[in-house]
PDB file of N, CA and C in Angstrom:
ATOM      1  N   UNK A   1      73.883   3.517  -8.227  1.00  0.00           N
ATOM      2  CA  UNK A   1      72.522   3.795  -8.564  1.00  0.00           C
ATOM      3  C   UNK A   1      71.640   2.613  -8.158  1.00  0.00           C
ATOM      4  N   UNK A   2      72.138   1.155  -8.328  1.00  0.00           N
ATOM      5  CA  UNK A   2      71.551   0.431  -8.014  1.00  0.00           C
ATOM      6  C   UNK A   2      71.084   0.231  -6.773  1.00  0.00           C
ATOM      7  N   UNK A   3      72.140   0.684  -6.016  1.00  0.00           N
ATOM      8  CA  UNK A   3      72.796   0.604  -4.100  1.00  0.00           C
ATOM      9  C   UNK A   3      71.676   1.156  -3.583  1.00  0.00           C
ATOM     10  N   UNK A   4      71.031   2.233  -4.233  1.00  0.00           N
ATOM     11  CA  UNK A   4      70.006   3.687  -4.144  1.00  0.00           C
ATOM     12  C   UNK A   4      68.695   3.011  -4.432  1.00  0.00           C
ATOM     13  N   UNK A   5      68.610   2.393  -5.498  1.00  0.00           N
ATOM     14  CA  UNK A   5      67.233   1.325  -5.880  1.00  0.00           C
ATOM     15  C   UNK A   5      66.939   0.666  -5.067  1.00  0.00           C
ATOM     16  N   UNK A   6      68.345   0.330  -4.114  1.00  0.00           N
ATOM     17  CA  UNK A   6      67.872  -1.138  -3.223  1.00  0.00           C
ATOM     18  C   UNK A   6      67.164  -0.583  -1.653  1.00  0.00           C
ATOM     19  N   UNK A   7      67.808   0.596  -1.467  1.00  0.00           N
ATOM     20  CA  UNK A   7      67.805   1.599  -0.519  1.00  0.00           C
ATOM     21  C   UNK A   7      65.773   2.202  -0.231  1.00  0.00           C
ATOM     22  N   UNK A   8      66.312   2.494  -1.513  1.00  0.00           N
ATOM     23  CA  UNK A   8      64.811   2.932  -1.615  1.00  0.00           C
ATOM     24  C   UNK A   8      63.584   2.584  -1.637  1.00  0.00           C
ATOM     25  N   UNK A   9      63.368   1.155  -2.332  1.00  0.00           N
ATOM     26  CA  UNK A   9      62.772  -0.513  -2.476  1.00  0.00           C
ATOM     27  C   UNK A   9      62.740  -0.698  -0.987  1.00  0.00           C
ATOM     28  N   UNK A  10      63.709  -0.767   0.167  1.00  0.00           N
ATOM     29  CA  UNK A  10      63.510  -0.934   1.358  1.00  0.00           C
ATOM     30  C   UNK A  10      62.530  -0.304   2.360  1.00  0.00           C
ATOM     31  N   UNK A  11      63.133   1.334   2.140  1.00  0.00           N
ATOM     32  CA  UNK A  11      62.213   1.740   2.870  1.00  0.00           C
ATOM     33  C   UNK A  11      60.852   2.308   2.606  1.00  0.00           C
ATOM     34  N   UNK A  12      60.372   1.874   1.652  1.00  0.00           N
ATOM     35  CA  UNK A  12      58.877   2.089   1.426  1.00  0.00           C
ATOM     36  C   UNK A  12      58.344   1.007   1.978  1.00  0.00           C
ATOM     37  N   UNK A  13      56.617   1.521   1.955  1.00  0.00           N
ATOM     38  CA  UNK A  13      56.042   0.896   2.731  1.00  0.00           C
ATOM     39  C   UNK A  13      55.626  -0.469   2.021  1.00  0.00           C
ATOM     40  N   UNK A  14      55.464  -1.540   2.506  1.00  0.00           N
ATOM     41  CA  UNK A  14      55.073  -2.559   1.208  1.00  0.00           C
ATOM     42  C   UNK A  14      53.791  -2.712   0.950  1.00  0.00           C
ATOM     43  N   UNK A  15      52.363  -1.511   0.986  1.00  0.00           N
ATOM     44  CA  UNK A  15      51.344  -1.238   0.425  1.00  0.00           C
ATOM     45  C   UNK A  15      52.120  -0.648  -0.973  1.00  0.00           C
ATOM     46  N   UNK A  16      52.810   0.067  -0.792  1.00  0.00           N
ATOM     47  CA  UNK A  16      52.891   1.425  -2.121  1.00  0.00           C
ATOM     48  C   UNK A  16      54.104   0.308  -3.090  1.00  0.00           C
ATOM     49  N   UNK A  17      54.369  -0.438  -2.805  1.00  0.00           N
ATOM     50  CA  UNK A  17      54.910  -1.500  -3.074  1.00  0.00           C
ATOM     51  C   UNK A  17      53.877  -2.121  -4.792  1.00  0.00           C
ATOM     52  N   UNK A  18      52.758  -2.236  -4.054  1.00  0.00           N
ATOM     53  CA  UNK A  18      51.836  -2.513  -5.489  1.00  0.00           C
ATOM     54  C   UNK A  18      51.508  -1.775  -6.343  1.00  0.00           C
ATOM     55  N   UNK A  19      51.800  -0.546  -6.128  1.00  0.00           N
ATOM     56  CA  UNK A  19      51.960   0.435  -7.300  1.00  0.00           C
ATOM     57  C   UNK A  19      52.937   0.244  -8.557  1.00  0.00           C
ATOM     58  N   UNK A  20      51.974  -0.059  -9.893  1.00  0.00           N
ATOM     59  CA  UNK A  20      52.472  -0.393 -10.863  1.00  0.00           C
ATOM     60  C   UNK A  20      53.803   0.659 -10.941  1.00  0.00           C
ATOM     61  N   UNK A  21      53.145   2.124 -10.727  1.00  0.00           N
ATOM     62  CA  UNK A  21      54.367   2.828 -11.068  1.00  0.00           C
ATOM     63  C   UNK A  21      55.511   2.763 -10.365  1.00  0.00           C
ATOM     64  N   UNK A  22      56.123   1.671  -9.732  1.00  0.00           N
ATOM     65  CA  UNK A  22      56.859   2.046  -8.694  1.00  0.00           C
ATOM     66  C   UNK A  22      57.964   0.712  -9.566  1.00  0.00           C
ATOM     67  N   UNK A  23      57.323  -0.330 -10.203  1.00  0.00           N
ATOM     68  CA  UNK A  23      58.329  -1.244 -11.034  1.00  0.00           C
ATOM     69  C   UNK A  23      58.454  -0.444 -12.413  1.00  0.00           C
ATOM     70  N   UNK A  24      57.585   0.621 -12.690  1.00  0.00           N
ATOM     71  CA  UNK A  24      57.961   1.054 -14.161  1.00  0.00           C
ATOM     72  C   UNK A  24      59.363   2.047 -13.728  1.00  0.00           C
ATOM     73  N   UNK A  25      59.485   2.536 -12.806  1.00  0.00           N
ATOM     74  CA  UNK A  25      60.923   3.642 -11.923  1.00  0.00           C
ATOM     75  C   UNK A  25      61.790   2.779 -12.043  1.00  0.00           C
ATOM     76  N   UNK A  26      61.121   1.900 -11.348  1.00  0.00           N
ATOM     77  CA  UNK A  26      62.855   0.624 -10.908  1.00  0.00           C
ATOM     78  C   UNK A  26      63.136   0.060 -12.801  1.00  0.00           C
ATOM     79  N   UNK A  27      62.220  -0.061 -13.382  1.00  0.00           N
ATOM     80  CA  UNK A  27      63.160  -0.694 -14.698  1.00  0.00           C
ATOM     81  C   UNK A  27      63.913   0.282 -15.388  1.00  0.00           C
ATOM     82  N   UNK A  28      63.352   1.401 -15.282  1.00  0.00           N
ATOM     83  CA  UNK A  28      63.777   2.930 -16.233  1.00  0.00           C
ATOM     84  C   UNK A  28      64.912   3.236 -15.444  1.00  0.00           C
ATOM     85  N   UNK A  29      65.392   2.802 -14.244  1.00  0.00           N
ATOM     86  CA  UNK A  29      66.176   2.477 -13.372  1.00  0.00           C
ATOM     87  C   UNK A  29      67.431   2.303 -14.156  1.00  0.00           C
ATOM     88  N   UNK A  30      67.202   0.676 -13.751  1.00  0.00           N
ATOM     89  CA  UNK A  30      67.911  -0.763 -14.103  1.00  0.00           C
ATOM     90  C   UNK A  30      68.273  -0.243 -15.305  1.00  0.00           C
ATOM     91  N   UNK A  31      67.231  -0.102 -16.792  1.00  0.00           N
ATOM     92  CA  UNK A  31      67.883   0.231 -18.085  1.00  0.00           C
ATOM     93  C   UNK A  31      68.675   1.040 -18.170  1.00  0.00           C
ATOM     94  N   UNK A  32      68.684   2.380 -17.607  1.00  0.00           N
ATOM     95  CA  UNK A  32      69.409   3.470 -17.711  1.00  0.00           C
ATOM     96  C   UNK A  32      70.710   2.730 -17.126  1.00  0.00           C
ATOM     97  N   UNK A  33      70.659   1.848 -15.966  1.00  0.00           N
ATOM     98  CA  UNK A  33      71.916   1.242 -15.503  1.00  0.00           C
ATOM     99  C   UNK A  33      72.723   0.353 -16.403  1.00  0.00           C
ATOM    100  N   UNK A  34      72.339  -0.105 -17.150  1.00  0.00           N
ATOM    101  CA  UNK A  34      72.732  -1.257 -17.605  1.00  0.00           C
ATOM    102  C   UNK A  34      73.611  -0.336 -19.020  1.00  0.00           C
ATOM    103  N   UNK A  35      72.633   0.308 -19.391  1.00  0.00           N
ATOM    104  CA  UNK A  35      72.957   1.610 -21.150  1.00  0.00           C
ATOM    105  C   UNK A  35      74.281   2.036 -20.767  1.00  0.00           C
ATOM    106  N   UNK A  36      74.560   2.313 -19.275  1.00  0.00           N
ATOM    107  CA  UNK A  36      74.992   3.150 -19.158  1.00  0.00           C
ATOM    108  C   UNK A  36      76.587   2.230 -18.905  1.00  0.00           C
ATOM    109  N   UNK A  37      76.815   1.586 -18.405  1.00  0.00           N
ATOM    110  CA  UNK A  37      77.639   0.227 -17.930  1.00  0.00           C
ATOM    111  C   UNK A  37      78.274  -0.288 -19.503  1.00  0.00           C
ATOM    112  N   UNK A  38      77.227  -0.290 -20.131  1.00  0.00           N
ATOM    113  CA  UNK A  38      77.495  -0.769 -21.527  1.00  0.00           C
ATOM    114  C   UNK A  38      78.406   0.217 -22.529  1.00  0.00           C
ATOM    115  N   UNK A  39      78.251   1.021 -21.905  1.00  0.00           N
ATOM    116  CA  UNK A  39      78.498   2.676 -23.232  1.00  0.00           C
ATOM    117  C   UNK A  39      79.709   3.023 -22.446  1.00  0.00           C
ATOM    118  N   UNK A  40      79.776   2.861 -21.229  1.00  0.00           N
ATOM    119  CA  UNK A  40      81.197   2.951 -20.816  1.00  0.00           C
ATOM    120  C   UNK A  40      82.182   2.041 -21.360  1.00  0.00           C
ATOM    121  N   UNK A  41      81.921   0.563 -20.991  1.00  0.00           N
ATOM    122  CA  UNK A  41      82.812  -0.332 -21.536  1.00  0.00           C
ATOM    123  C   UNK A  41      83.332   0.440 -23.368  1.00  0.00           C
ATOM    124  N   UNK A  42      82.213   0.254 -23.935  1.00  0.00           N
ATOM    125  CA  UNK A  42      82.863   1.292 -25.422  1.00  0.00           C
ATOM    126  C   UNK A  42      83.348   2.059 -25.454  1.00  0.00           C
ATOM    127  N   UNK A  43      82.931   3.308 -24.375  1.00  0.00           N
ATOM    128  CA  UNK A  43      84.114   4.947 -23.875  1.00  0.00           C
ATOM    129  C   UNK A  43      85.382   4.260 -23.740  1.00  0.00           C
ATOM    130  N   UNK A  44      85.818   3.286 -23.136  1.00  0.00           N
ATOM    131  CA  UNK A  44      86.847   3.263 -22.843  1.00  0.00           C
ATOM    132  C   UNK A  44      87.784   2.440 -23.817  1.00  0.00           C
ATOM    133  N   UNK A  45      87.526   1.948 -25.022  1.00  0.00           N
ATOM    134  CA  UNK A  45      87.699   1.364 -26.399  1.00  0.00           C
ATOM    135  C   UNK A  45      87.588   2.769 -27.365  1.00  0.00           C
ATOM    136  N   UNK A  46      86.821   4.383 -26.665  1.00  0.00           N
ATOM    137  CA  UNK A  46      86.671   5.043 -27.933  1.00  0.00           C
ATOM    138  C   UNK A  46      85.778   4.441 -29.070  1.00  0.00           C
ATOM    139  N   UNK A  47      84.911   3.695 -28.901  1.00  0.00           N
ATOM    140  CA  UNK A  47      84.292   3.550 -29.846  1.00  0.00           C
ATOM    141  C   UNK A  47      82.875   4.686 -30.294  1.00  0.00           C
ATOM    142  N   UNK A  48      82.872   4.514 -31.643  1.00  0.00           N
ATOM    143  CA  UNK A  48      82.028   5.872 -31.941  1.00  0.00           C
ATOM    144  C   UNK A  48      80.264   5.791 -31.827  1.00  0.00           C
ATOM    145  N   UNK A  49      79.783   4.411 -31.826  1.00  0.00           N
ATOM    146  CA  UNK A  49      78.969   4.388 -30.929  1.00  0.00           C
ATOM    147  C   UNK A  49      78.433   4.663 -29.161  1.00  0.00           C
ATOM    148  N   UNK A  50      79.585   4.561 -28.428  1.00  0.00           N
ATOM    149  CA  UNK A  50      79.581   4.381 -27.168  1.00  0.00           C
ATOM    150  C   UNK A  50      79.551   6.081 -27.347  1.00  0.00           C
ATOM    151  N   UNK A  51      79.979   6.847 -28.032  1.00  0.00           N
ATOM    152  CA  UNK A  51      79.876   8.523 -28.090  1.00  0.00           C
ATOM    153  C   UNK A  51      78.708   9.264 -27.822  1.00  0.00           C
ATOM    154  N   UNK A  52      78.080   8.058 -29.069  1.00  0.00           N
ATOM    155  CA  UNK A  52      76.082   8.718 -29.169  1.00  0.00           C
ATOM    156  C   UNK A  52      75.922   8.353 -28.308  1.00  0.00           C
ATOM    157  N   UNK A  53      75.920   7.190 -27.919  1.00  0.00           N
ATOM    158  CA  UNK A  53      75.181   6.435 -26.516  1.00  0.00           C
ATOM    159  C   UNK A  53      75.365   7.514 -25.211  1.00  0.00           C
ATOM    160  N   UNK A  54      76.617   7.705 -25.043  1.00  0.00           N
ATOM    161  CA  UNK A  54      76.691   8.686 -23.619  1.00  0.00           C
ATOM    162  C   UNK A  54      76.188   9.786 -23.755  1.00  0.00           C
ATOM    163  N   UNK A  55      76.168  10.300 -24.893  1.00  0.00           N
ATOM    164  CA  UNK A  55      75.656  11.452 -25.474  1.00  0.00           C
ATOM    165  C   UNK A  55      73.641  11.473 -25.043  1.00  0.00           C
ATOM    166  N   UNK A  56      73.006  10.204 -25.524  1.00  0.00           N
ATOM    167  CA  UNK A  56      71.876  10.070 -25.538  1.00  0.00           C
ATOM    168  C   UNK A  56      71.696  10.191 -23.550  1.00  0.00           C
ATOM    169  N   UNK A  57      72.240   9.048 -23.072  1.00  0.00           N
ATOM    170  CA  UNK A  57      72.244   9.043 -21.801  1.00  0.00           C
ATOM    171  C   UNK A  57      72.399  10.087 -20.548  1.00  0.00           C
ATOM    172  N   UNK A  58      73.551  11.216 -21.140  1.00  0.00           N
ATOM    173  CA  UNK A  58      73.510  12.574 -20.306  1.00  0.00           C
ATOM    174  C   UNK A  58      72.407  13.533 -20.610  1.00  0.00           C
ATOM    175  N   UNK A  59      71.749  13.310 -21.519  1.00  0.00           N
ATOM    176  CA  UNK A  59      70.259  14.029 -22.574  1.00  0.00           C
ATOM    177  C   UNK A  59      69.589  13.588 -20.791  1.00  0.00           C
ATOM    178  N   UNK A  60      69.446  11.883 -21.078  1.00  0.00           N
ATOM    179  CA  UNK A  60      68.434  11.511 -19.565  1.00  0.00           C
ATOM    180  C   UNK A  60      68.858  11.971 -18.393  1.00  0.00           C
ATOM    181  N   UNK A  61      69.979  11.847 -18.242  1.00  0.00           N
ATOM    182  CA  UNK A  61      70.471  12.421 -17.295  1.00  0.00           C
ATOM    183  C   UNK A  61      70.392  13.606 -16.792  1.00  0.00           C
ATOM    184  N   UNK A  62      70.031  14.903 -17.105  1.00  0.00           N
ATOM    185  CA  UNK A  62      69.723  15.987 -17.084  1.00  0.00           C
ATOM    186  C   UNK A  62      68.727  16.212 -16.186  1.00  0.00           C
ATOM    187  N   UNK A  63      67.083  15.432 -16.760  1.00  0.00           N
ATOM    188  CA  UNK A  63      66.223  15.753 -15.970  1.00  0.00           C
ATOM    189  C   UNK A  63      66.447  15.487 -14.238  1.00  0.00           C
ATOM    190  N   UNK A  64      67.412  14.516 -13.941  1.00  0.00           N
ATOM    191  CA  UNK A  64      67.625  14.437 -12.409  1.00  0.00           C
ATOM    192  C   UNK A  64      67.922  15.549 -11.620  1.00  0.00           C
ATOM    193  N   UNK A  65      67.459  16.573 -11.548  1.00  0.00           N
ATOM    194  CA  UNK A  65      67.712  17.691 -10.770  1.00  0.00           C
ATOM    195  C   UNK A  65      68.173  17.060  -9.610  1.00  0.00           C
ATOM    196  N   UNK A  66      69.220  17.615  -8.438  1.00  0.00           N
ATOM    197  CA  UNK A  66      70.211  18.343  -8.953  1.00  0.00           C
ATOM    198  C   UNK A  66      71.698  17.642  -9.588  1.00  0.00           C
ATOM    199  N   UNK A  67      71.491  16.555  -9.057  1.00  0.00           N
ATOM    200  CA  UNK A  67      72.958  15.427  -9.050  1.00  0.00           C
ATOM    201  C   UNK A  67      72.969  14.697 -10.876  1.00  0.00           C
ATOM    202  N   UNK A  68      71.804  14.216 -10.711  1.00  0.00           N
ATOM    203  CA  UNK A  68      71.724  14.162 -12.415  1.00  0.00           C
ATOM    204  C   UNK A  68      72.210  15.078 -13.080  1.00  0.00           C
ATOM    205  N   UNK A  69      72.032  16.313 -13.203  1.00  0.00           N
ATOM    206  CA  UNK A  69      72.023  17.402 -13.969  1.00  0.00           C
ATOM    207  C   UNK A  69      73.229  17.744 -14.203  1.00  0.00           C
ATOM    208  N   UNK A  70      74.354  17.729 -12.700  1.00  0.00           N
ATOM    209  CA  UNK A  70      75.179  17.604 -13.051  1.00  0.00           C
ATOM    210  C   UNK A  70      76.167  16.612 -13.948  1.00  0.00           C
ATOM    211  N   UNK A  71      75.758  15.389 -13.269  1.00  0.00           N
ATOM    212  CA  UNK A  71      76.278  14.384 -13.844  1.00  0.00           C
ATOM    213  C   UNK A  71      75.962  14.135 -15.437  1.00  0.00           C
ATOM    214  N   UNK A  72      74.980  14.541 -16.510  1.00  0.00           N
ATOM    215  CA  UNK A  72      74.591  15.192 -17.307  1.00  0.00           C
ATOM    216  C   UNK A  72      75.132  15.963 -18.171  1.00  0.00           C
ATOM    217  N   UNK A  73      75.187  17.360 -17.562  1.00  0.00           N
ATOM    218  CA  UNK A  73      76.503  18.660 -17.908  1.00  0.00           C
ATOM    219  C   UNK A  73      77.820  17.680 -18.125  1.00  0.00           C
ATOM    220  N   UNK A  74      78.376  16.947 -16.965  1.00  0.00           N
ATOM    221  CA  UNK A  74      79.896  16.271 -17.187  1.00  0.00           C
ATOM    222  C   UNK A  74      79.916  15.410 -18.492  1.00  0.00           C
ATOM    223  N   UNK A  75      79.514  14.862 -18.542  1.00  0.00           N
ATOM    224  CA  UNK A  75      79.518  13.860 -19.376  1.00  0.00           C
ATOM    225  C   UNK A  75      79.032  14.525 -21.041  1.00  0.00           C
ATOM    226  N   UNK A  76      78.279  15.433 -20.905  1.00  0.00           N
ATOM    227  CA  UNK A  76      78.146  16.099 -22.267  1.00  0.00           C
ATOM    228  C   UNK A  76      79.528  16.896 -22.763  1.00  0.00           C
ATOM    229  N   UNK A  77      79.766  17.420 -21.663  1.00  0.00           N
ATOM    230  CA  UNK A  77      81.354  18.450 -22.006  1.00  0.00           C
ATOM    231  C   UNK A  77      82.582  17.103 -22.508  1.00  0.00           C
ATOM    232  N   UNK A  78      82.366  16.152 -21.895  1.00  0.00           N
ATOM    233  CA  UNK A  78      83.312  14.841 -22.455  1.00  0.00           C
ATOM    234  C   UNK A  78      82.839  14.209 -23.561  1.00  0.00           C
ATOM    235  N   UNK A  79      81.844  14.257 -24.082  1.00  0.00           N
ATOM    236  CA  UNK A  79      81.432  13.462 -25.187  1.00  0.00           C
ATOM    237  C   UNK A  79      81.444  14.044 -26.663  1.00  0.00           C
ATOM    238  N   UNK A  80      81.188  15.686 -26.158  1.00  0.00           N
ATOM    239  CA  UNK A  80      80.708  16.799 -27.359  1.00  0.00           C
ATOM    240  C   UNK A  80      81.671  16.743 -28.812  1.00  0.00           C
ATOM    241  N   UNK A  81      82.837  16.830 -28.031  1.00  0.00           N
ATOM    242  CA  UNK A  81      83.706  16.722 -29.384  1.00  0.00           C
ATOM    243  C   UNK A  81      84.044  15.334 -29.579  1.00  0.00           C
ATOM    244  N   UNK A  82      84.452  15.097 -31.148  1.00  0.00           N
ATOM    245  CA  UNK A  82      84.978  13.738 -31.599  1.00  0.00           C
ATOM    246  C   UNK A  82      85.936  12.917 -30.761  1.00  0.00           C
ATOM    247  N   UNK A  83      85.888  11.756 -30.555  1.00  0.00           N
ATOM    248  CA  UNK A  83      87.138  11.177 -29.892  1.00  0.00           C
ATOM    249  C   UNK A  83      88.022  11.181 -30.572  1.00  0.00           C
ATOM    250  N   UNK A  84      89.381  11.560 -30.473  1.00  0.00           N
ATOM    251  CA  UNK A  84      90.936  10.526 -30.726  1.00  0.00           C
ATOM    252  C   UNK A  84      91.164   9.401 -30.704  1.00  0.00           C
ATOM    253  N   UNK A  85      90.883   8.864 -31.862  1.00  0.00           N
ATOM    254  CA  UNK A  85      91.290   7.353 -31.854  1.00  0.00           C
ATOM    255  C   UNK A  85      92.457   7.070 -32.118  1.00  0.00           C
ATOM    256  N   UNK A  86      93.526   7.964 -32.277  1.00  0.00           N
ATOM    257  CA  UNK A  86      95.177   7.653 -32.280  1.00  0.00           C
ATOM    258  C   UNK A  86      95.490   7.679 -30.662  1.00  0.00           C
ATOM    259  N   UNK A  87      94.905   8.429 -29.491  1.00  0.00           N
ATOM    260  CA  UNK A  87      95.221   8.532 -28.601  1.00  0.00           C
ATOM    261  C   UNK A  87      94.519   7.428 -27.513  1.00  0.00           C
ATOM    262  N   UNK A  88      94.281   5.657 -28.222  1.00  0.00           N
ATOM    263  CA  UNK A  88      93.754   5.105 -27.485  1.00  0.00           C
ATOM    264  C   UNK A  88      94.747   3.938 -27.035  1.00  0.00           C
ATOM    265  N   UNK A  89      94.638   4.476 -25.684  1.00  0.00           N
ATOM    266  CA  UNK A  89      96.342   3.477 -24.469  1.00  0.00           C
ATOM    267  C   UNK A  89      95.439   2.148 -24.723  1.00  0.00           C
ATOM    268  N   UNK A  90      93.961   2.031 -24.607  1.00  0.00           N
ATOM    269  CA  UNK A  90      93.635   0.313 -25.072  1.00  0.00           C
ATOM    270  C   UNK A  90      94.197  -0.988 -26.042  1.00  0.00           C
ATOM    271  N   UNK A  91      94.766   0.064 -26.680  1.00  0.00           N
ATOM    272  CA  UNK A  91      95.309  -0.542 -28.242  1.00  0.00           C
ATOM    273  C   UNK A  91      96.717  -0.921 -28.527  1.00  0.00           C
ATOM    274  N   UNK A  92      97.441  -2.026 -28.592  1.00  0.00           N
ATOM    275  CA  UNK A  92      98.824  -2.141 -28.386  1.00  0.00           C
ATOM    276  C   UNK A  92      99.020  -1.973 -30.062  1.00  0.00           C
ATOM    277  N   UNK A  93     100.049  -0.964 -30.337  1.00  0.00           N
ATOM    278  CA  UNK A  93     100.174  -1.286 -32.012  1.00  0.00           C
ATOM    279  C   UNK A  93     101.664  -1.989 -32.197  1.00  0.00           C
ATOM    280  N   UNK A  94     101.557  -2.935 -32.975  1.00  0.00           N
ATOM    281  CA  UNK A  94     103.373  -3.545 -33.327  1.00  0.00           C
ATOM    282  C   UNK A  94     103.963  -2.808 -33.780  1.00  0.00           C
TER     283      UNK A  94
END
């Protein structure tokens, strides 16, 4: 996503460049990047915050017609039900 920010940042013109709205995209960007980086690291601990979080994040995710949307749908069908926290390989038990 970032790769895509940088992509995109390039090929505009650097008049439209001073368009306030064009750093308010790139941070709503970046945040969504960062939420999202973050809530994984917890998915993969199962933690029951990182649940809502992906949960909140595929909500945003949605409006991206069409690749968002999907990506969105996936991640809601994985989040919807409770995690298994007996079934977490992260966790060595003695």
């Amino acid at each position: 996503m970032c790769i895509a920010l940088i992509v995109f940042l390039a090929a505009t013109e650097p008049a439209s460049l001073k368009d306030p709205s064009m750093y308010g995209a790139a941070l709503f960007v970046v945040v969504l990047f960062l939420a999202h980086h973050l809530t994984a690291k917890g998915a993969r601990d199962k933690k029951p915050w990182a649940r809502v979080s992906s949960i909140a994040i595929s909500i945003f995710m949605l409006i991206g017609f069409p690749v968002g949307t999907l990506i969105g749908i996936y991640l809601l069908s994985n989040t919807w039900n409770e995690w298994d926290q007996d079934a977490n390989p992260g966790v060595v038990r003695a």
